[in-house]
PDB file of N, CA and C in Angstrom:
ATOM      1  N   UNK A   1       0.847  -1.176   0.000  1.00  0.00           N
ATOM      2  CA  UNK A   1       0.000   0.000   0.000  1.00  0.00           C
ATOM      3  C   UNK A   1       0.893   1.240   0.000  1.00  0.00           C
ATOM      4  N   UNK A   2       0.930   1.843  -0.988  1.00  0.00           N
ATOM      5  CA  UNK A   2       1.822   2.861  -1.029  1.00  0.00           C
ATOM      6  C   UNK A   2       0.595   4.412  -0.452  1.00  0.00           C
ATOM      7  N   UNK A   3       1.232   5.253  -0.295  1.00  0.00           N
ATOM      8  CA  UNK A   3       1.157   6.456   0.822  1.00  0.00           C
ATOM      9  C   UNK A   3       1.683   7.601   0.766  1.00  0.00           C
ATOM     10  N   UNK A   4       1.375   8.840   0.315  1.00  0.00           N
ATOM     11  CA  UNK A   4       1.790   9.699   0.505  1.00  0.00           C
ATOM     12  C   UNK A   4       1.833  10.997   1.740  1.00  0.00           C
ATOM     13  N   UNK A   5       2.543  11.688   2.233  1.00  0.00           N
ATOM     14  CA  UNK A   5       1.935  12.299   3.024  1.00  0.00           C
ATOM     15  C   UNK A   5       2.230  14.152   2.657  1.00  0.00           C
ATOM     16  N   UNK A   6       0.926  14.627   3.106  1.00  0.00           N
ATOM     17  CA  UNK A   6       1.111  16.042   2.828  1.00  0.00           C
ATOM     18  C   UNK A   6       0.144  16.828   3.895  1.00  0.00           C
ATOM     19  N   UNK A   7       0.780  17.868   4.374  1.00  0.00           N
ATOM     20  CA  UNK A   7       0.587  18.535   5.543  1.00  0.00           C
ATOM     21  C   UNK A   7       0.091  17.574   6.643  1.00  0.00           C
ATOM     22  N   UNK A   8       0.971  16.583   6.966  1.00  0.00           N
ATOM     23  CA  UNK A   8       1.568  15.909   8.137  1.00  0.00           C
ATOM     24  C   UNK A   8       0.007  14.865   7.897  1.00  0.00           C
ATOM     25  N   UNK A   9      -0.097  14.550   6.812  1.00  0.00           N
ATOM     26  CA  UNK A   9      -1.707  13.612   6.798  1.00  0.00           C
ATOM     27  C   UNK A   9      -1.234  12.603   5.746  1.00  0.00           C
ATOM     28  N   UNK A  10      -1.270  11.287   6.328  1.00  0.00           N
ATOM     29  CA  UNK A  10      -1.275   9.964   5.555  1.00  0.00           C
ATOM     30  C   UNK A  10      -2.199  10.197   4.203  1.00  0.00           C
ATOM     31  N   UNK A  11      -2.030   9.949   2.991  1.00  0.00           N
ATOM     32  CA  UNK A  11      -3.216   9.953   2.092  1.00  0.00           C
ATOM     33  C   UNK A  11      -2.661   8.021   1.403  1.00  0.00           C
ATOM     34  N   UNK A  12      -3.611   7.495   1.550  1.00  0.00           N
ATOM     35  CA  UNK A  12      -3.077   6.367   0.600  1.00  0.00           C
ATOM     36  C   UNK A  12      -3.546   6.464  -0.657  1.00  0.00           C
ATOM     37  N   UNK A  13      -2.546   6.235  -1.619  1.00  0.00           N
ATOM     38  CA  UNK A  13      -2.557   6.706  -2.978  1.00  0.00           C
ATOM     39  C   UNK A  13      -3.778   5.863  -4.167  1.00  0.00           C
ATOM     40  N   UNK A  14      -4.264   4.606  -3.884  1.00  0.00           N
ATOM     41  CA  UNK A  14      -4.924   4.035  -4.305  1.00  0.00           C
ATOM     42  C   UNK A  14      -6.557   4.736  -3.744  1.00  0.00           C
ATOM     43  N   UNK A  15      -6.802   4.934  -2.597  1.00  0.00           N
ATOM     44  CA  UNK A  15      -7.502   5.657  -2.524  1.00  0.00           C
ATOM     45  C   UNK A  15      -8.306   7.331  -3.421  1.00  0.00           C
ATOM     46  N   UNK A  16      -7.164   7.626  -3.625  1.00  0.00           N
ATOM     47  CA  UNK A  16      -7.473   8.830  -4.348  1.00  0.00           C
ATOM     48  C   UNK A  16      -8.064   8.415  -5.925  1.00  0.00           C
ATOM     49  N   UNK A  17      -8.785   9.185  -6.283  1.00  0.00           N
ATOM     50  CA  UNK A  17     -10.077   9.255  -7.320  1.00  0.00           C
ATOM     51  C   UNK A  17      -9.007   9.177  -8.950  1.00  0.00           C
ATOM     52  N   UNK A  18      -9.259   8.793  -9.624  1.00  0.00           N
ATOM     53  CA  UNK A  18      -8.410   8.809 -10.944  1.00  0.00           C
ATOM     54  C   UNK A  18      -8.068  10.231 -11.182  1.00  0.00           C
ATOM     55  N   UNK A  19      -8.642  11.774 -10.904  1.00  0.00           N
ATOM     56  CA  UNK A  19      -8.174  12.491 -11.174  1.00  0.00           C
ATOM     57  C   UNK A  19      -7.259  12.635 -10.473  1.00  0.00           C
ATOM     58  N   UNK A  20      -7.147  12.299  -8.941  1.00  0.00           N
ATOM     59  CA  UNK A  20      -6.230  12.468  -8.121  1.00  0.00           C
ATOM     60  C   UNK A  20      -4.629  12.066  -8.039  1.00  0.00           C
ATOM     61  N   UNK A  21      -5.201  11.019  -9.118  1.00  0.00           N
ATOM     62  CA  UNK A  21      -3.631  10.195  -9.189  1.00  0.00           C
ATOM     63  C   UNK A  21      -2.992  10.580 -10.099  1.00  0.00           C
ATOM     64  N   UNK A  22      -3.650  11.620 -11.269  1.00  0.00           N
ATOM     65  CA  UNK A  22      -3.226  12.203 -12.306  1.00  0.00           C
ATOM     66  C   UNK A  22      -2.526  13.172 -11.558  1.00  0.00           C
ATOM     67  N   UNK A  23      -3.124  13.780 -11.007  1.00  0.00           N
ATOM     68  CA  UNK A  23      -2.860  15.439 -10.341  1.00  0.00           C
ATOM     69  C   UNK A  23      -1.334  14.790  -9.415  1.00  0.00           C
ATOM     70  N   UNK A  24      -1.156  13.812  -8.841  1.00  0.00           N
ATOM     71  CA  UNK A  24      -0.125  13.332  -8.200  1.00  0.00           C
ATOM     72  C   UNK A  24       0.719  12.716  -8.920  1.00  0.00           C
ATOM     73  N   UNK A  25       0.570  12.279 -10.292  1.00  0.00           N
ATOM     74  CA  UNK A  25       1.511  11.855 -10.985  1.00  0.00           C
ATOM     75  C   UNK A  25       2.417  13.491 -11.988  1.00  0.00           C
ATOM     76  N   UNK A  26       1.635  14.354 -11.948  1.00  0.00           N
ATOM     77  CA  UNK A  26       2.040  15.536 -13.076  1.00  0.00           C
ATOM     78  C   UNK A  26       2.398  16.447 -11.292  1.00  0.00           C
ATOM     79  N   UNK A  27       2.370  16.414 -10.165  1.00  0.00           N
ATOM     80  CA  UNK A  27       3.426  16.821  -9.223  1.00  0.00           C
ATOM     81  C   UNK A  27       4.235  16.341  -9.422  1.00  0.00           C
ATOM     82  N   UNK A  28       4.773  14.833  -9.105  1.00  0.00           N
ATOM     83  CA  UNK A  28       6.111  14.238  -8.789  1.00  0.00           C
ATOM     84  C   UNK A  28       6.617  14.620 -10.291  1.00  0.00           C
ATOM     85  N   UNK A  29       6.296  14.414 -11.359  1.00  0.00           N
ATOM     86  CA  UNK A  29       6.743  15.034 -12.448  1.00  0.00           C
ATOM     87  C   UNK A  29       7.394  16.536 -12.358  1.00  0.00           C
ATOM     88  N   UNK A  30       6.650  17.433 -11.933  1.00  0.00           N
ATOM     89  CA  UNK A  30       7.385  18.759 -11.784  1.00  0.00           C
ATOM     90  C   UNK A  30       8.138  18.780 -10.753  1.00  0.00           C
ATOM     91  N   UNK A  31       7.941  17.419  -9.591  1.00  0.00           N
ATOM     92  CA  UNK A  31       8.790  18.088  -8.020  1.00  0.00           C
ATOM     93  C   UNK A  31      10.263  17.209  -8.966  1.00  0.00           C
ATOM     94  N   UNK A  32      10.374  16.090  -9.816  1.00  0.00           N
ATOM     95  CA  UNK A  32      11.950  15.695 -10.382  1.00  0.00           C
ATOM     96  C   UNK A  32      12.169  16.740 -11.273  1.00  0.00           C
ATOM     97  N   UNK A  33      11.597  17.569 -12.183  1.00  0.00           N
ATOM     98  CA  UNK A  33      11.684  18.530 -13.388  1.00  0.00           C
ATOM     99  C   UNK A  33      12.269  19.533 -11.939  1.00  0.00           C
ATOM    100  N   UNK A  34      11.690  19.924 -10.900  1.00  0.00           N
ATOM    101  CA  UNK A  34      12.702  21.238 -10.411  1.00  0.00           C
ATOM    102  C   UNK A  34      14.141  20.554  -9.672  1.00  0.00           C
ATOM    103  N   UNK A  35      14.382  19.250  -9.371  1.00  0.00           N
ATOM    104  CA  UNK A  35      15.129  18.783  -8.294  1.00  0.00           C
ATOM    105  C   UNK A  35      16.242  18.134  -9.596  1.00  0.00           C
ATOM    106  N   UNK A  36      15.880  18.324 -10.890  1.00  0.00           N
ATOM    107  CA  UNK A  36      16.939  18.147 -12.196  1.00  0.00           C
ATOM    108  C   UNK A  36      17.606  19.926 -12.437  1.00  0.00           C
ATOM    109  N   UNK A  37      16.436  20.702 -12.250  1.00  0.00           N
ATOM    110  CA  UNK A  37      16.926  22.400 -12.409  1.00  0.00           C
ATOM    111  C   UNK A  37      17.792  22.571 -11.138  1.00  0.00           C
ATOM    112  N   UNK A  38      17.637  22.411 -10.078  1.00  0.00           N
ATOM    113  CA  UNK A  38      18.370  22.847  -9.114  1.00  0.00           C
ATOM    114  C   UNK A  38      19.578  22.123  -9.074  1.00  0.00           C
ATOM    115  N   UNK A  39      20.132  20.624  -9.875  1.00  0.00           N
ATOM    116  CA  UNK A  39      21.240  20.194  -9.783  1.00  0.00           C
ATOM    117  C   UNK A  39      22.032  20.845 -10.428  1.00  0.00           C
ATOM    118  N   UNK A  40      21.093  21.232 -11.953  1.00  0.00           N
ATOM    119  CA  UNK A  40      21.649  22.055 -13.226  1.00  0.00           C
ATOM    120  C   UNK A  40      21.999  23.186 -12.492  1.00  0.00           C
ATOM    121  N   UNK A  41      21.099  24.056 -11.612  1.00  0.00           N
ATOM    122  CA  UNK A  41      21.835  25.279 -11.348  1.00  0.00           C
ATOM    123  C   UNK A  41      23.257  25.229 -10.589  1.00  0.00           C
ATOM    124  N   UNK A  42      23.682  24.207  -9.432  1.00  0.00           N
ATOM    125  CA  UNK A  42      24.405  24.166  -8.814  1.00  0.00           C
ATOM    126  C   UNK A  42      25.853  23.332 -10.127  1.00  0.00           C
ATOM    127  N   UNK A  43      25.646  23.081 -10.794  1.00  0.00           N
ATOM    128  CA  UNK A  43      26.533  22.764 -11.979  1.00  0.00           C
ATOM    129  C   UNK A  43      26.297  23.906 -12.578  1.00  0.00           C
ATOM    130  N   UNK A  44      25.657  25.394 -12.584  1.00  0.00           N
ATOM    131  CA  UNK A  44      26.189  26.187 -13.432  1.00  0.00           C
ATOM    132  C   UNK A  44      27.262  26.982 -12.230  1.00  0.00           C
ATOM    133  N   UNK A  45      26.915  27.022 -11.211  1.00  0.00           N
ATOM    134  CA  UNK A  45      27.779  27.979 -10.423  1.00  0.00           C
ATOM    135  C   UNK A  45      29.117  27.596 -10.407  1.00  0.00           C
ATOM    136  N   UNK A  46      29.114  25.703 -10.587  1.00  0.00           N
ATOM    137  CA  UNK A  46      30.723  25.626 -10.267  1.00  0.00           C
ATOM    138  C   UNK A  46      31.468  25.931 -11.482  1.00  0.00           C
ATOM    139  N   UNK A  47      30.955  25.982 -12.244  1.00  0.00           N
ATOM    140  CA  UNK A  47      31.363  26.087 -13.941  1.00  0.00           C
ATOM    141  C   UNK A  47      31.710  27.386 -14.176  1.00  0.00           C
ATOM    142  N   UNK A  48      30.284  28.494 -13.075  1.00  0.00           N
ATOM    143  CA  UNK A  48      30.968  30.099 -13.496  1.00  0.00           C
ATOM    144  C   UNK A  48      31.855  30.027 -12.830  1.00  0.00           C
ATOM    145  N   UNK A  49      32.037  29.959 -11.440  1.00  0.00           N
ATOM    146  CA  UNK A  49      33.571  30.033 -10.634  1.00  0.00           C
ATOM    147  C   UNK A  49      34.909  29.285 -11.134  1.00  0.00           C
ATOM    148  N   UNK A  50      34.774  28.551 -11.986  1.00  0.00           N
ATOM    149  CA  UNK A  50      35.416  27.966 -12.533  1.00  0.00           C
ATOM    150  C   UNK A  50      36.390  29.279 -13.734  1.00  0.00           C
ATOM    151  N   UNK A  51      35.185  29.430 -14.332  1.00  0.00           N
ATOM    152  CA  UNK A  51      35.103  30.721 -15.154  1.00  0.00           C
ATOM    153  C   UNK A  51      36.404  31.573 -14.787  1.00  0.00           C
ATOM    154  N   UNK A  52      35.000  32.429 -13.439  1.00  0.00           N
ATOM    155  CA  UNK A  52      35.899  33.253 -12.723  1.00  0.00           C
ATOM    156  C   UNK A  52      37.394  33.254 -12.198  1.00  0.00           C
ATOM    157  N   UNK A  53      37.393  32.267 -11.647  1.00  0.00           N
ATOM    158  CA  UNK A  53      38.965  32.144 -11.311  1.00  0.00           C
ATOM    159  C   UNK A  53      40.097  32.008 -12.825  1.00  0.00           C
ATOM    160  N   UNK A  54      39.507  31.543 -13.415  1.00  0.00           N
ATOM    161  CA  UNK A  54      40.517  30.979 -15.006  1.00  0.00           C
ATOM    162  C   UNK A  54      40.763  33.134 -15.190  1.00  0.00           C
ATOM    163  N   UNK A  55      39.612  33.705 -15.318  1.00  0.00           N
ATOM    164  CA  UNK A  55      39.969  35.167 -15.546  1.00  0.00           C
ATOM    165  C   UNK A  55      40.499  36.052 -14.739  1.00  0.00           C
ATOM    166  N   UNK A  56      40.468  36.007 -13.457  1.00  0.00           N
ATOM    167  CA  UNK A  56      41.060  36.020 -12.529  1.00  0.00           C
ATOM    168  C   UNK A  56      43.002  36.164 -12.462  1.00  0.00           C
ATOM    169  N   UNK A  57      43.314  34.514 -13.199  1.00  0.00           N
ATOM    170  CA  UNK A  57      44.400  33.815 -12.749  1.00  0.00           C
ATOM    171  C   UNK A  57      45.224  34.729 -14.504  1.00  0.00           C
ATOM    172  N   UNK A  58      44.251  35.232 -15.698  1.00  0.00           N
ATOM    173  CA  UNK A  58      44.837  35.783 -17.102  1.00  0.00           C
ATOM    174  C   UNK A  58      45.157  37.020 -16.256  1.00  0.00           C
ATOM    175  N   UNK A  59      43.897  37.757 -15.661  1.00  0.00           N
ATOM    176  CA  UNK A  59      43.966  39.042 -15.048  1.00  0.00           C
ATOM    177  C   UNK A  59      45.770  38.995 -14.538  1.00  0.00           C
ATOM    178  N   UNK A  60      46.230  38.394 -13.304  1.00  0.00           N
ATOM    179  CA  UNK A  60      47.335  38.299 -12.724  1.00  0.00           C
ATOM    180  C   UNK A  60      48.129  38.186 -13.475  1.00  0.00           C
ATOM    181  N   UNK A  61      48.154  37.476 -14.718  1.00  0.00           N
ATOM    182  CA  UNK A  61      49.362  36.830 -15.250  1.00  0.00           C
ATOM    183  C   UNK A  61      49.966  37.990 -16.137  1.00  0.00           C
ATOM    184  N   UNK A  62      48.908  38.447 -16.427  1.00  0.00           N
ATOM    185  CA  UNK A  62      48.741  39.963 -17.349  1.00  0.00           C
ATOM    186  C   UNK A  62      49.478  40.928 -16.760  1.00  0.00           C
ATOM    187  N   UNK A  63      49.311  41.292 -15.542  1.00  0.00           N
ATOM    188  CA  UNK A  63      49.804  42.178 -14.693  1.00  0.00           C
ATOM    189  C   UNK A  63      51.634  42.136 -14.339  1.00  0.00           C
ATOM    190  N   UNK A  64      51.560  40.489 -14.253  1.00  0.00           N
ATOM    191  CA  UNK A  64      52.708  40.023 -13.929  1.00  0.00           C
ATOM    192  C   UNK A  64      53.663  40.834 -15.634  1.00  0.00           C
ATOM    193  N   UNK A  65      53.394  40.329 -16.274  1.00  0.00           N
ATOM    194  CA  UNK A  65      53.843  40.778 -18.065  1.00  0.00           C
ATOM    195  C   UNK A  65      54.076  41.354 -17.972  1.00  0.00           C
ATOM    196  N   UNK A  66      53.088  42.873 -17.792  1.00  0.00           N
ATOM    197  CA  UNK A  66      53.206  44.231 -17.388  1.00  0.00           C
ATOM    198  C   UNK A  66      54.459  45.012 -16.662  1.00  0.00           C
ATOM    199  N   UNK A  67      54.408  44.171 -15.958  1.00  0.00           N
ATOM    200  CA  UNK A  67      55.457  44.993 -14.510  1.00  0.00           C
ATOM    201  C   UNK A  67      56.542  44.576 -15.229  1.00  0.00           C
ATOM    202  N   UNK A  68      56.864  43.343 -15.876  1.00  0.00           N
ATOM    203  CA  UNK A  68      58.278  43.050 -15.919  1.00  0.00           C
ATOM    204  C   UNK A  68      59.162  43.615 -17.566  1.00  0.00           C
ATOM    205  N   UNK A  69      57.641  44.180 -18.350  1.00  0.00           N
ATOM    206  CA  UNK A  69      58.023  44.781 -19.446  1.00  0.00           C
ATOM    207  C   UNK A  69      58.233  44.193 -20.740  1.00  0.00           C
ATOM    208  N   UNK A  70      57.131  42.492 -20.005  1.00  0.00           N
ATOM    209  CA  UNK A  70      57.118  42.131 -21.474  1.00  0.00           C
ATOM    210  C   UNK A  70      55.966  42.154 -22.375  1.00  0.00           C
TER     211      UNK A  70
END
């Protein structure tokens, strides 16, 4: 017997009416569609810092050139 619970209330899932199981199948659909976006976002941040530091590390190297007159 599978079971869901929402605002702290057992619902068993066979219970619920055919629209219901629709309406609970097109949630868990959007709750993996945002919990795939939020991995994606945390793979874009390491990718910009990634970024950042690579421009960062030209910025310095640049500077370094600079000073020494080449």
């Amino acid at each position: 017997m599978e079971t869901i619970t929402i605002d702290d209330k057992e619902i068993r899932v066979e219970d619920l009416s055919e629209n219901g199981k629709k309406q609970l199948e097109r949630f868990m659909q959007l709750n993996n569609q945002m919990e795939d976006h939020h991995r994606q976002i945390e793979e874009l941040k390491v990718l910009i810092s990634a970024y950042v530091n690579a421009i960062k590390k030209e910025a310095e190297d640049d500077d370094g050139r600079s000073q020494d007159g080449s």
